[in-house]
Protein backbone atom coordinates (compact mmCIF):
# COMPACT_ATOMS: atom_id res chain seq x y z
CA UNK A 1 -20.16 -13.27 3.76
CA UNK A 2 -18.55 -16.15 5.42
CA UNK A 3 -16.37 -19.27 4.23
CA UNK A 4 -16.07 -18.83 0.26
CA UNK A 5 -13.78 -22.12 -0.86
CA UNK A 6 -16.66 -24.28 -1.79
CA UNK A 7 -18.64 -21.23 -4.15
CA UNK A 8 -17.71 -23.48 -7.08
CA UNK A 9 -19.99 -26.17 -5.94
CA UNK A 10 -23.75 -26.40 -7.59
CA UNK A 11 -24.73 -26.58 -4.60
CA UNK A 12 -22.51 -25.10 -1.58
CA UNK A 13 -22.99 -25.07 1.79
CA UNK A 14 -24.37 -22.47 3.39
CA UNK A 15 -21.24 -20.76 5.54
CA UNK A 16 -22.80 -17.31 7.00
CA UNK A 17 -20.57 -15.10 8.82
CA UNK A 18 -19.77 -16.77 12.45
CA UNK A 19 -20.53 -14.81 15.65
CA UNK A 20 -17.44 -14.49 18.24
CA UNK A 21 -18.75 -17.24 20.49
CA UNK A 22 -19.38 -19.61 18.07
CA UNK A 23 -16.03 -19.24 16.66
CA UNK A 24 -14.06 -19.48 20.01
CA UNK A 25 -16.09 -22.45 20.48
CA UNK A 26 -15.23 -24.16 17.20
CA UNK A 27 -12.08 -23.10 17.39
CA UNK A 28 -11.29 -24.89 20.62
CA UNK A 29 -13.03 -28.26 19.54
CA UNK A 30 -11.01 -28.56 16.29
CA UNK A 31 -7.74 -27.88 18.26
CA UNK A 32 -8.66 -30.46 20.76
CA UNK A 33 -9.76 -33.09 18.49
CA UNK A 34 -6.61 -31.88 15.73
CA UNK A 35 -4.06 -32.56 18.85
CA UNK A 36 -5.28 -36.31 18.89
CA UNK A 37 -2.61 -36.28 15.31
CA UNK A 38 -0.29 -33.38 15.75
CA UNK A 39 2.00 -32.10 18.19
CA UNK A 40 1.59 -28.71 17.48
CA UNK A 41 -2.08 -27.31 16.42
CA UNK A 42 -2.76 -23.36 16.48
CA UNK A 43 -4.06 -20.46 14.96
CA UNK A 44 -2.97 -16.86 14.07
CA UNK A 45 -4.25 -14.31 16.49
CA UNK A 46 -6.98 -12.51 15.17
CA UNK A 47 -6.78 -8.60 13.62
CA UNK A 48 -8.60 -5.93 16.05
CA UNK A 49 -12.57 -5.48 16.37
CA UNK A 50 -13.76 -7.93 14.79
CA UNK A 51 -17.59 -8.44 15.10
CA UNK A 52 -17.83 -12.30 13.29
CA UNK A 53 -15.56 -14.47 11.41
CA UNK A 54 -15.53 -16.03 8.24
CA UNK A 55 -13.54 -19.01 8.69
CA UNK A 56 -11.53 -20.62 11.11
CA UNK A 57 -7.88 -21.01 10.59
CA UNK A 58 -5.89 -24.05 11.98
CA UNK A 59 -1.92 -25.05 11.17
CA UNK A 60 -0.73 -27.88 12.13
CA UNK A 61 2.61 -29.66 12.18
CA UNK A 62 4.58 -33.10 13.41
CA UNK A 63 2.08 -36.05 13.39
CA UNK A 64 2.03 -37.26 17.00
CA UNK A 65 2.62 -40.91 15.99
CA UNK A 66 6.04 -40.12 14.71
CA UNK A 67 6.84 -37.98 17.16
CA UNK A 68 5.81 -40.49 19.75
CA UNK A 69 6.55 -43.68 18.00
CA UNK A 70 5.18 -47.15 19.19
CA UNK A 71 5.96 -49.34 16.22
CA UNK A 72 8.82 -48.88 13.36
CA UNK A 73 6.08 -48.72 11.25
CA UNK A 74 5.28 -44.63 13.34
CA UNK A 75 8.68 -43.35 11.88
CA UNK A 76 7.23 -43.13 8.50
CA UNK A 77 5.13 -39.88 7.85
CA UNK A 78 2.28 -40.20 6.15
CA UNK A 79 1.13 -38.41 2.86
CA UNK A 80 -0.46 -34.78 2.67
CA UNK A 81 -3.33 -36.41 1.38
CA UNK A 82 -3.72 -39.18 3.82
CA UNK A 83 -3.32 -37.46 6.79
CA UNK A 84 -6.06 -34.45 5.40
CA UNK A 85 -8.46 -37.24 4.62
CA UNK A 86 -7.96 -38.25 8.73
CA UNK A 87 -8.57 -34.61 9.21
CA UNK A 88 -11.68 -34.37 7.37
CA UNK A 89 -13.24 -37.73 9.49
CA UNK A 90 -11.76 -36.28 12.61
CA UNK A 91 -13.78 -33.25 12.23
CA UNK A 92 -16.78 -34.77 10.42
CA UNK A 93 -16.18 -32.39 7.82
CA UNK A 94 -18.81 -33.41 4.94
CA UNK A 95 -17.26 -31.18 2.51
CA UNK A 96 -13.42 -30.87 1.79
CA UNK A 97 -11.21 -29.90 -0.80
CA UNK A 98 -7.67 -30.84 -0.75
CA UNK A 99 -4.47 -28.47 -2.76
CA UNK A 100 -1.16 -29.67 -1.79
CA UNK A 101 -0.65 -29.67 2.13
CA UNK A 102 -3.88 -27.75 2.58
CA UNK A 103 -7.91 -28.56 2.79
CA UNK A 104 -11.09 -26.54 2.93
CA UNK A 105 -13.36 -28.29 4.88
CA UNK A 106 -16.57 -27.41 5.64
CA UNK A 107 -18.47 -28.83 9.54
CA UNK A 108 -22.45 -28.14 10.76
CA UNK A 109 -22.71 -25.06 12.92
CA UNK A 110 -22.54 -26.27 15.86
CA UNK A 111 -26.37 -26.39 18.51
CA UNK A 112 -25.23 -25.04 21.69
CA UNK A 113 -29.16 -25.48 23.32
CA UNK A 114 -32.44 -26.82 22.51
CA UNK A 115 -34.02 -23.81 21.93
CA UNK A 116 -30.75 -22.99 19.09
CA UNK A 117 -31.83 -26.17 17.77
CA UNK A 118 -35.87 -25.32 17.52
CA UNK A 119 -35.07 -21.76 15.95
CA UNK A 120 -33.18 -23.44 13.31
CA UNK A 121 -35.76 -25.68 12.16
CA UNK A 122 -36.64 -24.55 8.77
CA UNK A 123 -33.85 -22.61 7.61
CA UNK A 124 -31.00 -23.55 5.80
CA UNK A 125 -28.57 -26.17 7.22
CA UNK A 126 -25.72 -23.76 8.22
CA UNK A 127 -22.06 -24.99 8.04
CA UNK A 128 -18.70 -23.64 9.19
CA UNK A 129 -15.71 -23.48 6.75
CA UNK A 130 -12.75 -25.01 8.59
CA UNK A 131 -9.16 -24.25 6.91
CA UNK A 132 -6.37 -26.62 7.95
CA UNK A 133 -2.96 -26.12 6.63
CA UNK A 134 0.16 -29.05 7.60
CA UNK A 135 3.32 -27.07 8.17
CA UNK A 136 6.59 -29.10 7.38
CA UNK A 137 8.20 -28.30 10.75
CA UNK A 138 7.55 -26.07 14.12
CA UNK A 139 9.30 -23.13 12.28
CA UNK A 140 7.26 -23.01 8.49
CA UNK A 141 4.34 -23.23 11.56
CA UNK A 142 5.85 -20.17 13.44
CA UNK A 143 6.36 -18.45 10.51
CA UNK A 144 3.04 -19.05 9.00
CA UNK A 145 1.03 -17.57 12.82
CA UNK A 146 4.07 -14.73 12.57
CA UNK A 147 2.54 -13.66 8.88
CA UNK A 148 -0.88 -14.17 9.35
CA UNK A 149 -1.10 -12.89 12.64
CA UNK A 150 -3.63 -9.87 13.29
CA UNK A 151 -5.31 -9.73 9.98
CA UNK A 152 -4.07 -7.03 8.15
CA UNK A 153 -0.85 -5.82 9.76
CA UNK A 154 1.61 -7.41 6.86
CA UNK A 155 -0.58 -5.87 4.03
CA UNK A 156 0.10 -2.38 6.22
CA UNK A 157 3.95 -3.30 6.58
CA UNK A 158 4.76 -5.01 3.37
CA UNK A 159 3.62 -1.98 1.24
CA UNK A 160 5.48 0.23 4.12
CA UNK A 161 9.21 -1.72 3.71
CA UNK A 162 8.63 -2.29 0.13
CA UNK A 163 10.08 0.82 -1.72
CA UNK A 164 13.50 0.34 1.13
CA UNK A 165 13.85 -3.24 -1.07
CA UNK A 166 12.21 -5.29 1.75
CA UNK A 167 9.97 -8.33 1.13
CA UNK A 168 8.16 -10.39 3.23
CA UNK A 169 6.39 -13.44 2.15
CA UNK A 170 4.93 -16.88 3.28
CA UNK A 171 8.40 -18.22 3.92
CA UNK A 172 11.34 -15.59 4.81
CA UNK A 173 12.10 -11.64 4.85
CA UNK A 174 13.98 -10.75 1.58
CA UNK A 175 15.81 -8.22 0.43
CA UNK A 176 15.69 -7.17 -2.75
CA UNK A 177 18.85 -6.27 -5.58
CA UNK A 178 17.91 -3.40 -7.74
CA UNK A 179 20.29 -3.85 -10.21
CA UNK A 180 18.21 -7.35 -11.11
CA UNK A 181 14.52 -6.37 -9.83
CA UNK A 182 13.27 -4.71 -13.13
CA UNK A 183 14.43 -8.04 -15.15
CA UNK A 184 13.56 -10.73 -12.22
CA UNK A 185 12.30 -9.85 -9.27
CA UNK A 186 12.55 -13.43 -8.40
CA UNK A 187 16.56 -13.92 -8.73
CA UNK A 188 16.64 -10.51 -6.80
CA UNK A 189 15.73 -11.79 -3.54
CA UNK A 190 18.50 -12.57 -0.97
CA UNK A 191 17.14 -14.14 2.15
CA UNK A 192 17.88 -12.00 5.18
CA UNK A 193 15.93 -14.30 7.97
CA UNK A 194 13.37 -16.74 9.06
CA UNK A 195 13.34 -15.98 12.04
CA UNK A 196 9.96 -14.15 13.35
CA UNK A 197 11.49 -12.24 16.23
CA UNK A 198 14.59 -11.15 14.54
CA UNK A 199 12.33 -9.51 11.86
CA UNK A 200 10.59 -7.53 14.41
CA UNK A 201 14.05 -6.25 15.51
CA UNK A 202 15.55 -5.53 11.99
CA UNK A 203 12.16 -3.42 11.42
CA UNK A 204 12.72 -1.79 14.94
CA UNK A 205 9.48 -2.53 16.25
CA UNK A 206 8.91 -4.18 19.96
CA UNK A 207 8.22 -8.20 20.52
CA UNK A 208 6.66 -7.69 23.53
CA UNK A 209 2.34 -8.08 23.10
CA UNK A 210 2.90 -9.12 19.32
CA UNK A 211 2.46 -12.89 20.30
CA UNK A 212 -0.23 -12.49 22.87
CA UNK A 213 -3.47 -11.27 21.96
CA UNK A 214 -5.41 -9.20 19.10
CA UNK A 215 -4.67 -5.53 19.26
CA UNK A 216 -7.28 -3.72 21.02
CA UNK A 217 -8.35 -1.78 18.09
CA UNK A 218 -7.36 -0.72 14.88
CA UNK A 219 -6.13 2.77 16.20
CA UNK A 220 -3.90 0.34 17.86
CA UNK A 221 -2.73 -1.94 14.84
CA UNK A 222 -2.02 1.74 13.17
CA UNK A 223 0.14 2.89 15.75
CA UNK A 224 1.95 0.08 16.56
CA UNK A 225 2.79 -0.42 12.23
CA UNK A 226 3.99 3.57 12.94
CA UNK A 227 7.24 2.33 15.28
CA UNK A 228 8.75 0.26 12.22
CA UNK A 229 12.06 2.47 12.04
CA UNK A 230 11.08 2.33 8.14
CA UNK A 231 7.94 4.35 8.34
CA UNK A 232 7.65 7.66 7.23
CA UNK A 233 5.10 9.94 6.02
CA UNK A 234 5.33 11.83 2.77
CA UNK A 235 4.70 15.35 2.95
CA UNK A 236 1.42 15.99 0.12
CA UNK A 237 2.56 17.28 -3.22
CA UNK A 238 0.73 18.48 -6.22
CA UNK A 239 0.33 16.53 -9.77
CA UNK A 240 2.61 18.40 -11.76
CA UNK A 241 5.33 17.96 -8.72
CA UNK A 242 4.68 14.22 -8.48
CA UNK A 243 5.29 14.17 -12.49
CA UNK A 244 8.04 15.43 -12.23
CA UNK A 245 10.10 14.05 -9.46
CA UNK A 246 12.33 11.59 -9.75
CA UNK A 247 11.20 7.82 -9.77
CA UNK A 248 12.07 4.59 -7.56
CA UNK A 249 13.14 1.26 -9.52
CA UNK A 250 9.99 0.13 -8.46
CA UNK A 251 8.00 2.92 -9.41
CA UNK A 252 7.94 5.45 -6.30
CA UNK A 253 9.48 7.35 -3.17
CA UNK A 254 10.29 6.22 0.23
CA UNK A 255 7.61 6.77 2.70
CA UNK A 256 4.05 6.39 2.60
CA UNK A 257 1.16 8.54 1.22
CA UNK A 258 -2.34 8.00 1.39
CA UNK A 259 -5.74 9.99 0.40
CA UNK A 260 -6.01 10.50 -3.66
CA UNK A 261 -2.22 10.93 -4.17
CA UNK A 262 -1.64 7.37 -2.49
CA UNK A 263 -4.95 5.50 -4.40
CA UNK A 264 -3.20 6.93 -7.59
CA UNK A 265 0.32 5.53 -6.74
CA UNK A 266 -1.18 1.82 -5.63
CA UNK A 267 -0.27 -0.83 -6.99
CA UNK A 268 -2.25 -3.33 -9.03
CA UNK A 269 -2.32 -5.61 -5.79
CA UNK A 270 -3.22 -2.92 -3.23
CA UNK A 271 -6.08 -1.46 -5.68
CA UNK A 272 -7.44 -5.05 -4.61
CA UNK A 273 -7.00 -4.94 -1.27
CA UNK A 274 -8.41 -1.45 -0.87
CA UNK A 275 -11.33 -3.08 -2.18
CA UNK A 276 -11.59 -6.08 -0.57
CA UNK A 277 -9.74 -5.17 2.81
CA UNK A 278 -11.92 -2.92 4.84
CA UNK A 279 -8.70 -1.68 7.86
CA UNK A 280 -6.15 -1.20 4.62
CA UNK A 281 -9.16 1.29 3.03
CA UNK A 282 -9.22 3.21 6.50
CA UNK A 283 -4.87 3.30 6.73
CA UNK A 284 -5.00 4.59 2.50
CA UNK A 285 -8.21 7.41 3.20
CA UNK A 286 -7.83 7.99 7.06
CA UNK A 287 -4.95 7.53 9.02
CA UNK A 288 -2.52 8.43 6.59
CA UNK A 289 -3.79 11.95 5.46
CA UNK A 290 -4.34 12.72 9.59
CA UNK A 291 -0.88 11.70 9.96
CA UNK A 292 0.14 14.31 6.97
CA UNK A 293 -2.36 16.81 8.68
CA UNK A 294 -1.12 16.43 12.06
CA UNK A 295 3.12 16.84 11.02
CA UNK A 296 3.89 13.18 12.08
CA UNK A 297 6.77 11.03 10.73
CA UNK A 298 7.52 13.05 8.26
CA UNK A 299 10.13 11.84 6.02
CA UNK A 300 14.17 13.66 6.52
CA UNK A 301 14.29 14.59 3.36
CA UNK A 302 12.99 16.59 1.19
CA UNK A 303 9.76 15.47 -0.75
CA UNK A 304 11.63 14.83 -3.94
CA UNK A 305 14.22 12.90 -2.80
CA UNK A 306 14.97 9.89 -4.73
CA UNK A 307 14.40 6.17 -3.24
CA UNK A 308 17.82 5.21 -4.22
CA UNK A 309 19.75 6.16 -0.85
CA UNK A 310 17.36 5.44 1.97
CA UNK A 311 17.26 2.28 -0.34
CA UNK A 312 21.14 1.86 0.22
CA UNK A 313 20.92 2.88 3.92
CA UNK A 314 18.38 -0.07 4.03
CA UNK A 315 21.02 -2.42 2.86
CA UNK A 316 24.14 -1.60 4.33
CA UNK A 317 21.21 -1.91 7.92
CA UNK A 318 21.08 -5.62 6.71
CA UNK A 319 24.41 -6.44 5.92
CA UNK A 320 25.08 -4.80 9.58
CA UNK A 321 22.03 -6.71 11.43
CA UNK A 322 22.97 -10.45 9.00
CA UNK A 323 26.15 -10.69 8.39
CA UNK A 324 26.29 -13.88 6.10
CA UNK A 325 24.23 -12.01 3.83
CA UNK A 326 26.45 -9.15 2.18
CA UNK A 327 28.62 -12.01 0.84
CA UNK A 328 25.71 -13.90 -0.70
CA UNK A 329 24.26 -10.14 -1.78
CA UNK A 330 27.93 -9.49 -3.30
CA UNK A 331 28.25 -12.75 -5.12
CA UNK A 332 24.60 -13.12 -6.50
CA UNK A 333 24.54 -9.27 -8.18
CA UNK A 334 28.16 -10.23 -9.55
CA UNK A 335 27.25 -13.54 -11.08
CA UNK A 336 24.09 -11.60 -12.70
CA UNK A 337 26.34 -8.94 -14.21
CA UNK A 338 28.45 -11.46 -15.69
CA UNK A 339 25.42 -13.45 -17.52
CA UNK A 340 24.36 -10.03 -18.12
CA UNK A 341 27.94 -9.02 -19.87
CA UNK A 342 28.02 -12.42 -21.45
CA UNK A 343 24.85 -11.81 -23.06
CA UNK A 344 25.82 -8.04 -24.16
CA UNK A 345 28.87 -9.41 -25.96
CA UNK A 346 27.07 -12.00 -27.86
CA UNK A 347 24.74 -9.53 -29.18
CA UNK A 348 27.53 -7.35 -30.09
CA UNK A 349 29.24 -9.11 -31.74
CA UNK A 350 26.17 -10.38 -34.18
CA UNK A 351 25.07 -7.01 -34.24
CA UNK A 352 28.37 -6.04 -35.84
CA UNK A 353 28.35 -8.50 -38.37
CA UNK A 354 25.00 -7.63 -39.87
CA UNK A 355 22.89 -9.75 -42.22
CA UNK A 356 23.29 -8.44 -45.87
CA UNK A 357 19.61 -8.14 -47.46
CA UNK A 358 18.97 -10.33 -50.50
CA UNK A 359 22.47 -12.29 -49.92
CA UNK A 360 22.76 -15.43 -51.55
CA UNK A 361 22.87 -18.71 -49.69
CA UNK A 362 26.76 -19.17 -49.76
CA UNK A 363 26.94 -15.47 -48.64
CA UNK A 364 24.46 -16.05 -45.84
CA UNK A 365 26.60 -19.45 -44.78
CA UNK A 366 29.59 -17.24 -44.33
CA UNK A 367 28.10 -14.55 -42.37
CA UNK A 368 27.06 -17.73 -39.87
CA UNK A 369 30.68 -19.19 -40.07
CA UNK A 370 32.16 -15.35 -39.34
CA UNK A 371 30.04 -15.23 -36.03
CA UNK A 372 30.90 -18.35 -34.92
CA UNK A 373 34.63 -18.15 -35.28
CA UNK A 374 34.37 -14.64 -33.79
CA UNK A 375 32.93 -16.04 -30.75
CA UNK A 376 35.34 -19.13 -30.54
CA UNK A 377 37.92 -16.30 -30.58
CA UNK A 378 36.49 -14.07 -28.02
CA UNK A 379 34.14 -16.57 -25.46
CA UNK A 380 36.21 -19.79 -25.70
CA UNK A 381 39.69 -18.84 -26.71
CA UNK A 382 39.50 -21.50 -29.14
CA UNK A 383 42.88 -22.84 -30.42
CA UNK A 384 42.13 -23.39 -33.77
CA UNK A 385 42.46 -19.43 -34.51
CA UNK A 386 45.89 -18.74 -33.01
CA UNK A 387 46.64 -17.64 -36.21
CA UNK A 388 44.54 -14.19 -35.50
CA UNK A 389 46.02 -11.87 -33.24
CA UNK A 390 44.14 -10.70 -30.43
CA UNK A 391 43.95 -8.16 -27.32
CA UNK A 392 42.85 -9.36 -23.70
CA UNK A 393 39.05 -9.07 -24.35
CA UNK A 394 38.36 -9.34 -20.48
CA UNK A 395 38.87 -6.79 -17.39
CA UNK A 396 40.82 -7.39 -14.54
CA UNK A 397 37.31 -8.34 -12.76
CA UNK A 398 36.28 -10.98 -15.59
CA UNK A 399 33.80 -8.99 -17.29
CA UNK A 400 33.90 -8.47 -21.52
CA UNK A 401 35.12 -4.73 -22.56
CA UNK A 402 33.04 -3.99 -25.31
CA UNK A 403 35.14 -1.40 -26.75
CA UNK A 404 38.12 -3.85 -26.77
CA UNK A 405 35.05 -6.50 -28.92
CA UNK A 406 34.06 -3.69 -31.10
CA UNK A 407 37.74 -2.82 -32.39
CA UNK A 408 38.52 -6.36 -32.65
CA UNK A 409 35.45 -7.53 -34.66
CA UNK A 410 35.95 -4.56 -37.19
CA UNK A 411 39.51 -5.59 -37.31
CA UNK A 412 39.59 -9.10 -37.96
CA UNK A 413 36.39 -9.98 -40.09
CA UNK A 414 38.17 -10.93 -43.13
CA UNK A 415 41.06 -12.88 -41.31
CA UNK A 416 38.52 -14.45 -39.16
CA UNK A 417 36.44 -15.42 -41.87
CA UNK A 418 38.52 -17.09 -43.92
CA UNK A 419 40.14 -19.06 -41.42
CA UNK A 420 36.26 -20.37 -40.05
CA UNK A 421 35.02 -20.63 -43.35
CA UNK A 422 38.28 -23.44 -44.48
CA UNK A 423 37.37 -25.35 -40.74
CA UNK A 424 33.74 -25.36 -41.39
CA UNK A 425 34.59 -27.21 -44.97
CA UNK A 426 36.57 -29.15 -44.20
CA UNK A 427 34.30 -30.43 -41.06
CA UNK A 428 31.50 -30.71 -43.66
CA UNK A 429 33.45 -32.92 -46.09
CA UNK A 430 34.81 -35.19 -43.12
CA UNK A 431 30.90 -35.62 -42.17
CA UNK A 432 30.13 -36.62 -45.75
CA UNK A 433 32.87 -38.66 -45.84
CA UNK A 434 31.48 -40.37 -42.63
CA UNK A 435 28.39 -40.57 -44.39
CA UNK A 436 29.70 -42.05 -47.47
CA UNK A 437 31.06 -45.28 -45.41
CA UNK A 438 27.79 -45.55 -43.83
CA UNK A 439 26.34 -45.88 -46.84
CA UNK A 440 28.64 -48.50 -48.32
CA UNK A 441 28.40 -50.49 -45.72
CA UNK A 442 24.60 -50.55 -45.15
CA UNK A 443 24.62 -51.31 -49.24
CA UNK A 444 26.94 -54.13 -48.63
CA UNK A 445 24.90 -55.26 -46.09
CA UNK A 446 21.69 -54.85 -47.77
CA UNK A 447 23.04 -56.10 -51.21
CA UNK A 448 21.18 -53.69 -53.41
CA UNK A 449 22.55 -50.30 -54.43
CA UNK A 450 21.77 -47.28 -51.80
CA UNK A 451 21.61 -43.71 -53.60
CA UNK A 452 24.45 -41.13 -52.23
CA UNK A 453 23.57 -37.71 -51.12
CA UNK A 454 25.85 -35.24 -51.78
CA UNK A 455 25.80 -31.93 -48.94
CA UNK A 456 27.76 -29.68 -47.53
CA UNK A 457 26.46 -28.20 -44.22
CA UNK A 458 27.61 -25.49 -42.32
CA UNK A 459 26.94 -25.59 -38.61
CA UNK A 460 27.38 -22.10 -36.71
């Protein structure tokens, strides 16, 4: 099938599949007629053998006018949606839809002859889906043709660099903390570069023909994904073996597998793509088992190695290749163990001072005042409990010994109590005290007699 963005429509445009000639040719127009508004209009370079095209993909960046300005009135950039909307007349698109910085847009097929023109008459008016993206600058645009260029090569490299703790995604190449991943794989990304051609370095793969043209087959794409220094084959084990070896952080063992043992270690994303992604089906079920059948890359270690040092080869490769980025790596998985620590004490200490089942109210208010002071004590150092002896609760690198918590909450419940349960009180009373003039003065105010309430809260 071709173009699928307008499918949602009653009635959608018909968008067949695009022969080669017709897409070169609409290609070309729309960047011609795109570069009357932006300085910069291109397209990612195509993946290997394709027959026709769904879609033609355009990014563009840096309106001309403000690059070029004539008035002060040609500093000011335009909106997303204003300058799509210019787009869409530009290319006398007669259907668009607009998300963020982005528009589907779909254009008539275009009649390169009469006789084109006379063996159309009849069928269904055939349209071309036309996908225009506006970058922010030349480098999100350099980026964007580095990641989508030739089809499928990041789906074959991402899942390759993946287990080493390497991400690549629309915006940088990441590297990933294991320490935080299995909480927040978010917060365990440390950006490593933006830059497309040092990426192609770090993964030890040549520059040279990657900006050019589409690979001349997918043989080609194959081998050339085969010279990322990351890429190694794992030799074919059994079930029970693969049951029993030891386990990644993120679920398997460097180096890549393919055939039934690699379908049944895909992830929930690649289980799509194997379906939807015709070249990724042929790297899983073809050229990975001839790779395993022919002895190539295979892996320096043995097959049940765990991930965890190749993993910390990878990093220590970074920190060597961008050198900001062990501080920032350093920093970020400290700061995490602190929150983490934090958070560990907390919890200990209201897991030491448990809830007693079927305690009356006052009993219950205690238990919340105990907690409390124990953490003034402990997190804040609070003054107000100098009274209670204490040990350093903290390391020499800032992190909470739990031991140290432990002995000191069994220690000091009853001294600590007592001494938060008399400041709670007495804050009570001064708040009903508070109250009590309030009231007395709204009732002198008001002239008629306001009823007093009479609490005592406890705030933990």
């Amino acid at each position: 099938m071709g173009g699928s963005a307008f499918s949602f429509l009653k009635n959608p445009p018909f968008t067949p599949r695009m022969p080669p000639a017709v897409y070169k040719q609409v290609k070309q127009s729309c960047h011609a007629a795109l570069r009357e508004l932006f300085v910069y209009v291109a397209t990612p370079i195509e993946g290997p053998g394709k027959q026709d095209h769904g879609d033609v993909d355009i990014l563009v960046a840096q309106e001309k006018r403000c690059f070029f300005p004539r008035t002060a009135s040609d500093t000011v950039p335009k909106s997303h949606n204003e300058l799509l909307n210019e787009i869409k007349l530009l290319l006398a698109a007669e259907y668009c839809k607009i998300t963020g910085p982005a528009a589907n847009l779909a254009i008539r097929w275009p009649s390169s002859s009469l006789e084109d023109a006379e063996a159309d008459q009849g069928r269904e008016e055939k349209f071309i889906q036309v996908d225009v993206r506006i970058c922010k600058d030349i480098d999100q645009l350099c980026w964007a043709l580095f990641k989508h260029a030739h089809g499928d090569i990041w789906n074959l490299l991402g899942s390759t660099i993946r287990p080493f703790g390497l991400t690549v995604d629309e915006d940088s190449l990441w590297i990933r903390i294991p320490e935080i991943e299995s909480f927040d794989r978010k917060r365990a990304k440390v950006l490593l570069t933006r830059d497309p051609v040092e990426v192609i370095h770090f993964l030890g793969m040549r520059v040279e023909g990657f900006w050019s043209e589409p690979f001349g087959s997918v043989e080609a794409l194959f081998e050339y994904v085969t010279t990322c220094r990351f890429f190694w084959v794992q030799e074919e084990r059994k079930e029970e073996a693969e049951a029993a070896a030891p386990q990644a952080a993120d679920g398997g063992d460097v180096g890549v597998t393919g055939g039934e043992e690699g379908q049944r270690k895909l992830k929930s994303n690649d289980r799509r793509r194997m379906n939807q992604r015709g070249i990724y089906r042929r790297w899983i079920n073809e050229f990975i088992p001839q790779l395993r059948e022919e002895g190539r890359f295979r892996r320096p270690t043995g097959p049940t190695e765990s991930i965890n040092k190749p993993r910390d080869a990878v990093r220590d490769l970074a920190f060597a290749a961008f050198p900001l980025v062990e501080t920032e790596y350093r920093a970020k998985l400290r700061a995490w163990k602190l929150e983490r620590n934090v958070n560990e004490a907390k919890q200990l200490i209201k897991d030491l001072i448990p809830n007693e089942e079927g305690a009356r109210q006052d009993r219950i208010h205690y238990r919340s005042c105990l907690v409390w002071g124990m953490k003034k004590i402990i997190m804040e150092s609070d003054p107000g409990f100098d009274a209670v002896p204490r040990p350093e609760f903290r390391d020499p690198d800032g992190f909470y010994d739990l031991k140290v918590i432990q002995d000191f909450v069994k220690e000091s419940q009853e001294q600590v109590g007592q001494i938060a349960w008399a400041i709670q009180i007495a804050r009570a009373r001064e708040a009903n005290e508070r109250k009590e003039l309030k009231r007395k003065a709204a009732e002198e105010a008001a002239g008629t007699p306001i009823a007093a309430k009479s609490e005592i809260s406890v705030h933990t």
